[in-house]
Protein backbone atom coordinates (compact mmCIF):
# COMPACT_ATOMS: atom_id res chain seq x y z
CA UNK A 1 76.33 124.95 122.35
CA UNK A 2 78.41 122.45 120.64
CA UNK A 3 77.71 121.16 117.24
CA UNK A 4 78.03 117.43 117.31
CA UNK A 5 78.75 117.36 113.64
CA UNK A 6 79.85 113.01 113.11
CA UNK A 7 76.36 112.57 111.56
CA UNK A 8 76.85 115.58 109.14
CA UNK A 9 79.39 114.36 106.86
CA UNK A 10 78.09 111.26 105.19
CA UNK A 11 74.90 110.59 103.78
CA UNK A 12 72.56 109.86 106.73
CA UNK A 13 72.98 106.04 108.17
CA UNK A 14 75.43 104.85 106.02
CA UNK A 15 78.12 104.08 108.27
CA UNK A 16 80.31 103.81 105.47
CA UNK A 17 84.24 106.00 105.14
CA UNK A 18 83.94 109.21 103.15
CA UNK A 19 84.53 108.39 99.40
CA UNK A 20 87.00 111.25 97.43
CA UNK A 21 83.48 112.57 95.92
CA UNK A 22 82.01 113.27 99.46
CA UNK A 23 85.38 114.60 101.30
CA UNK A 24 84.71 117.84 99.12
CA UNK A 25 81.09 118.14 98.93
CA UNK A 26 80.84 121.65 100.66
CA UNK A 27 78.57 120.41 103.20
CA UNK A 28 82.11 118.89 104.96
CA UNK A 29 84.86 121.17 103.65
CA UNK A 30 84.80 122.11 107.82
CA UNK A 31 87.23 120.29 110.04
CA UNK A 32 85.67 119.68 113.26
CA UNK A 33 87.89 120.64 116.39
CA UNK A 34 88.14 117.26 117.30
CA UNK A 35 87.27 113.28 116.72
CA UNK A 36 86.22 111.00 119.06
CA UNK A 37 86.62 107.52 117.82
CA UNK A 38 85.26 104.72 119.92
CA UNK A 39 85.90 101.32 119.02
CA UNK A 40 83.04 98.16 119.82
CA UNK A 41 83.11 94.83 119.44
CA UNK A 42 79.33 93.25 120.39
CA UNK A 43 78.08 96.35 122.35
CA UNK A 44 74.77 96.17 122.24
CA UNK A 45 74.09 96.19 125.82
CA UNK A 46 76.71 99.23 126.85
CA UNK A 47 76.65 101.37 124.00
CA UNK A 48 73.16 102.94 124.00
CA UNK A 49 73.00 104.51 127.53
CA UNK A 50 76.77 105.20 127.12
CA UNK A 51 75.61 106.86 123.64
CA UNK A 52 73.21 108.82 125.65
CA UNK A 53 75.73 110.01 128.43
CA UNK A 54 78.42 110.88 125.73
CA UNK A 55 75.58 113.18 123.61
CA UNK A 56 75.00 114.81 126.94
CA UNK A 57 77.93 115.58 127.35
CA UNK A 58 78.59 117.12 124.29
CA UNK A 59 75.61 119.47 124.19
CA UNK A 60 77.56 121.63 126.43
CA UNK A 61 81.09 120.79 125.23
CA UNK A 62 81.67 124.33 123.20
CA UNK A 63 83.95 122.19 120.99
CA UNK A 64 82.60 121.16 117.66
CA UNK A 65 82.90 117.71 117.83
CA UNK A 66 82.40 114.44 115.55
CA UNK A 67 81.84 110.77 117.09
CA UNK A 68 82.69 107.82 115.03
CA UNK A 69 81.81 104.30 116.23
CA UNK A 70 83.85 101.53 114.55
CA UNK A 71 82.04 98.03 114.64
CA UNK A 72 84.10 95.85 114.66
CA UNK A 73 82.54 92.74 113.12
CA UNK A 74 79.87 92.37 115.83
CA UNK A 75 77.24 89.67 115.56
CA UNK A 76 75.02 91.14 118.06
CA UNK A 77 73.59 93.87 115.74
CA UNK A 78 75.68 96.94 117.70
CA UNK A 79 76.05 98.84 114.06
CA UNK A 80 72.63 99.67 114.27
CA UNK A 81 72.23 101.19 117.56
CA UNK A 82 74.64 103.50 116.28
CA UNK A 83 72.50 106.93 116.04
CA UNK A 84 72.63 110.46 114.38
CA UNK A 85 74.88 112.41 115.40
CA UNK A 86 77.33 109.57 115.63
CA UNK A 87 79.00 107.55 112.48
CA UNK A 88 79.37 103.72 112.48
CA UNK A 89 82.16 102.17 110.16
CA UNK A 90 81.49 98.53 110.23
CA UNK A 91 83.69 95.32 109.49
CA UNK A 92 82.29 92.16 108.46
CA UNK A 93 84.65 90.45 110.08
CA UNK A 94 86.49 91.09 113.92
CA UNK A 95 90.31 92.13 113.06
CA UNK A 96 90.83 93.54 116.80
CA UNK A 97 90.84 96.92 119.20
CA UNK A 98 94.23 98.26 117.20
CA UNK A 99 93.05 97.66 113.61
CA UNK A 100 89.47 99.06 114.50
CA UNK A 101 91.23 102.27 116.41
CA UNK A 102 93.33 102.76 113.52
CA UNK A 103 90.66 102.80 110.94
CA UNK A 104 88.84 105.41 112.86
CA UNK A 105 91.54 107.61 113.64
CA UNK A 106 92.28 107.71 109.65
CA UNK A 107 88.84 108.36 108.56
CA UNK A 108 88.67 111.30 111.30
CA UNK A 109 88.90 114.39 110.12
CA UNK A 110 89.19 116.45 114.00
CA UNK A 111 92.16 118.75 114.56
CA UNK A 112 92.50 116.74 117.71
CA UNK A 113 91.92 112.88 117.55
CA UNK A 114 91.09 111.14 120.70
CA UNK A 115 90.19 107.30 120.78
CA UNK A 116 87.89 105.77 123.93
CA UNK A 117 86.41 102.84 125.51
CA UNK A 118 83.14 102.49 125.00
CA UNK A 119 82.23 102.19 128.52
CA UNK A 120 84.01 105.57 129.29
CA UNK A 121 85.68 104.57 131.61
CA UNK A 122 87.20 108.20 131.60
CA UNK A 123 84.88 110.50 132.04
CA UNK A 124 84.16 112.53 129.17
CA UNK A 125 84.75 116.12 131.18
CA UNK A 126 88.31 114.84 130.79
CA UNK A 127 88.72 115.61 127.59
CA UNK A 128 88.42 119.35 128.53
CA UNK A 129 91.83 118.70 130.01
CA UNK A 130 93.04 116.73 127.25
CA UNK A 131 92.14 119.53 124.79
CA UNK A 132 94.56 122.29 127.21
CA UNK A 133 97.55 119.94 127.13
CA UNK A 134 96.86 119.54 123.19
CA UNK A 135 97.47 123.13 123.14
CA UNK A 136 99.93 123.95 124.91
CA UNK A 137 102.33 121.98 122.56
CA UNK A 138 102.00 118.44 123.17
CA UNK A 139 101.55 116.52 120.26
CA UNK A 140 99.89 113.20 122.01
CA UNK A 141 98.41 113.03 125.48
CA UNK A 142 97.71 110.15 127.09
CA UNK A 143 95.39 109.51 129.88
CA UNK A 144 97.33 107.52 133.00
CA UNK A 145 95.95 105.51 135.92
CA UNK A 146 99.26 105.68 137.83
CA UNK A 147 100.32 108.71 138.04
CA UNK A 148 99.84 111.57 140.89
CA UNK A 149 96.45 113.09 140.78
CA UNK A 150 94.65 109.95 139.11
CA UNK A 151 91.97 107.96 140.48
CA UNK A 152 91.09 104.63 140.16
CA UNK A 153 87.18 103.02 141.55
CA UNK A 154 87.36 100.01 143.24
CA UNK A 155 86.02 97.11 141.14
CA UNK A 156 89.11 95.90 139.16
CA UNK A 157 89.45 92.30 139.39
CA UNK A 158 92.96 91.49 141.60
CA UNK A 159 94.03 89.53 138.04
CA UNK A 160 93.70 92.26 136.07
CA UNK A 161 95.58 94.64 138.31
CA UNK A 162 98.15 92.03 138.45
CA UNK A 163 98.67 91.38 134.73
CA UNK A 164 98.46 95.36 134.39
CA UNK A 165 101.80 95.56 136.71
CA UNK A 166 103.49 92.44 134.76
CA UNK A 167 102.79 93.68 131.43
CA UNK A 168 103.82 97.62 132.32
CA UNK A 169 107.12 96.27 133.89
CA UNK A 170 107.71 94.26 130.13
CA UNK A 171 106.86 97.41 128.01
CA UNK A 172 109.70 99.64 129.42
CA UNK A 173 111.79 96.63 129.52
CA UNK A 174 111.16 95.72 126.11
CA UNK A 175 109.80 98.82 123.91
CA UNK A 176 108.78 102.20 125.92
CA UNK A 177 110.13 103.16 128.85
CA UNK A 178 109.01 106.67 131.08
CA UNK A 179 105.70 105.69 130.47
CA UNK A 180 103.70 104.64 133.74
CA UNK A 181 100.50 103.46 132.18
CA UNK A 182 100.38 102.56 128.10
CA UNK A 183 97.36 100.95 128.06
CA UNK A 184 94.43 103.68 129.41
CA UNK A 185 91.95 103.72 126.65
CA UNK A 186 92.41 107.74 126.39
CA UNK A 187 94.72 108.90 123.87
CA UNK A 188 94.10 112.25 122.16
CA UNK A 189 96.45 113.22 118.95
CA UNK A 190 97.16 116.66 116.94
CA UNK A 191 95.81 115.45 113.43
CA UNK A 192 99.63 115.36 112.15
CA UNK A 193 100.78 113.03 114.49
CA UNK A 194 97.91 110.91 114.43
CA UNK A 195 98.34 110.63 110.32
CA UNK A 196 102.40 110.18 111.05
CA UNK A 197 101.64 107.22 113.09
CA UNK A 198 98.14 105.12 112.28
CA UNK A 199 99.53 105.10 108.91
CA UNK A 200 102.61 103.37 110.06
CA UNK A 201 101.07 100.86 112.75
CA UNK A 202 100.75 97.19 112.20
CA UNK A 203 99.68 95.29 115.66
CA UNK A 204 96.08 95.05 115.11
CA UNK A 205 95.80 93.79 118.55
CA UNK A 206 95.58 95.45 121.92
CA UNK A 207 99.62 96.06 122.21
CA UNK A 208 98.87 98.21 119.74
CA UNK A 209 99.35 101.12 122.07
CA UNK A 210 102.62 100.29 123.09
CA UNK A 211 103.52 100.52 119.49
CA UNK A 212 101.86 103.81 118.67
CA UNK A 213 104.43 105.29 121.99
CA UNK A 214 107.42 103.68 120.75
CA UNK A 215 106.91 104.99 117.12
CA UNK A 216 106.02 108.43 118.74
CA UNK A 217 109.66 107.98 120.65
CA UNK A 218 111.25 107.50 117.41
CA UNK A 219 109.77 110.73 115.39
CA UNK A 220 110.38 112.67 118.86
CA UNK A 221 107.05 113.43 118.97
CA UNK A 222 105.90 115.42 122.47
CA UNK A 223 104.17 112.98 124.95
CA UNK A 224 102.36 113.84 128.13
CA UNK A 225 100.63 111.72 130.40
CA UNK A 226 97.80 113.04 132.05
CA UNK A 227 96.41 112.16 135.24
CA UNK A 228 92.16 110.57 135.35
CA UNK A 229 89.61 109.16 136.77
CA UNK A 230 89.38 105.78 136.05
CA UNK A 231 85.95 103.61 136.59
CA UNK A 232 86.54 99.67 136.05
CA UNK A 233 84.10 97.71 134.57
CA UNK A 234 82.94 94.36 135.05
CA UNK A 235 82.31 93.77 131.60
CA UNK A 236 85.99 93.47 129.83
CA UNK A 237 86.43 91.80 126.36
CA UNK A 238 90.25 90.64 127.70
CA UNK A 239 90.56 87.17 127.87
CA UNK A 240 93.39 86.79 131.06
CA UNK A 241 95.61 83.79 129.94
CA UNK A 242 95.01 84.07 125.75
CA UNK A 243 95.25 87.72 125.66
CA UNK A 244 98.41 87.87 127.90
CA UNK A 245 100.49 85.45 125.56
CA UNK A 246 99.57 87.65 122.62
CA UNK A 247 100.05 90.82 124.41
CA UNK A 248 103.74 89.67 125.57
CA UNK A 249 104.41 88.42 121.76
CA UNK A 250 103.66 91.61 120.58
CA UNK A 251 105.13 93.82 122.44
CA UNK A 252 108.65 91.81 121.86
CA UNK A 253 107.33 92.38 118.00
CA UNK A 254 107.31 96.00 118.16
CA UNK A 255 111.24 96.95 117.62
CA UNK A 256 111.07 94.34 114.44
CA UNK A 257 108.02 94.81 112.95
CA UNK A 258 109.83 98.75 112.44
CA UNK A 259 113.65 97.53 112.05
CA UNK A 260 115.63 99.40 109.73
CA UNK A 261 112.29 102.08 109.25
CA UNK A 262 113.43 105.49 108.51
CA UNK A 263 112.05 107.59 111.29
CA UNK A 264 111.04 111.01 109.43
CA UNK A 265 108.15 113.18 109.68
């Protein structure tokens, strides 16, 4: 059975980061095996049976296993659905997907690090996979719509597929190239690489993926896409015409936000 340890290293319910004090109370001197962070922004209607499915899940995982849930400045009271085992960190205040991924990743303490949508949209069993490829040497693995062996449910909107084929063709134009999908929400991380590069991000928005792969680039860090199942949903916080503008702003961003950075590990 899997110990589903997120709720077991803060005092119960209060969703807030470790303080110094509590990082080496011996209760959580153990590092879990890995740290699933899942970002939500006004989740109140997805994230209790999704809760539900994920627990599941993990009861059988044979991983130890924390969950952290960052709120990120909801008004619709999702922090407190947020249940034992999991851990919410909550915002006041909405700062977007990339700043709310990054504070999880750095307040995760897993040997592995793997951010998700909150509608799991990949199938948890896929991190099984994710864990092997962790293994056998890769420092970040990506999950990938596009690639041979992936599958993809009908139910994505024909705008949405569209904008997904625009904006991949400007990321290897502009920032990453090799990469055939950037933006699946199913990235794991070795704990290193995670801390080498959510320390250096700065898009807060949701190009902040792109940026996490070109930084990885630069260090030479070991990337593998991996192919999964992929099951669109109808409820998407993208908003088509606003989000695209920023998205294509920031990925031309990415090369100057880090020009004249010393890539070292």
């Amino acid at each position: 059975m899997a110990t589903i340890s997120g709720g077991l290293f803060v005092l119960s319910g209060t969703g807030l980061p470790l303080s110094s004090a509590d990082r080496h109370h011996p209760r959580i001197m153990s590092q879990p095996e890995i740290s699933l962070v899942i970002p939500a922004y006004n989740e109140a209607a997805r994230l209790p049976p999704n809760l539900d499915e994920l627990f599941e899940f993990l009861d059988g995982f044979g991983h130890e296993a924390e969950v952290l849930i960052v709120d990120d400045g909801s008004t619709d009271g999702t922090a407190a659905l947020v249940r034992e085992p999991a851990r919410a960190l909550a915002n006041e205040v909405n700062h977007g997907k990339g700043y709310a991924v990054r504070q999880g990743m750095l307040e995760a303490r897993g040997a592995i690090r793997v951010f998700m949508d909150v509608d799991l949209a990949v199938p948890p069993r896929f991190l099984h996979d994710l864990i092997e490829r962790i293994h056998e040497g890769n420092d970040i693995v990506i999950g990938s719509r596009h690639i041979a062996g992936a599958e993809v449910n009908a139910g994505e909107k024909q705008y949405r597929r569209t904008m997904g084929v625009i904006f991949n063709k400007l990321v290897r134009m502009f920032a990453v190239g090799g990469i055939s999908d950037t933006q699946c929400g199913f990235k794991g991380f070795t704990a290193d690489a995670a801390e080498l590069l959510f320390n250096r991000q700065k898009l807060d928005g949701f190009a902040f993926d792109v940026e996490l792969l070109y930084m990885a680039r630069r260090l030479g860090l070991q990337v593998l896409e991996m192919p999964v199942e992929w099951n669109d949903s109808e409820s998407t916080k993208i908003r088509p015409l606003v989000d695209s503008a920023i998205m294509f702003k920031d990925i031309l961003r990415v090369r100057w936000l880090h020009f004249g950075e010393k890539w070292e590990r």
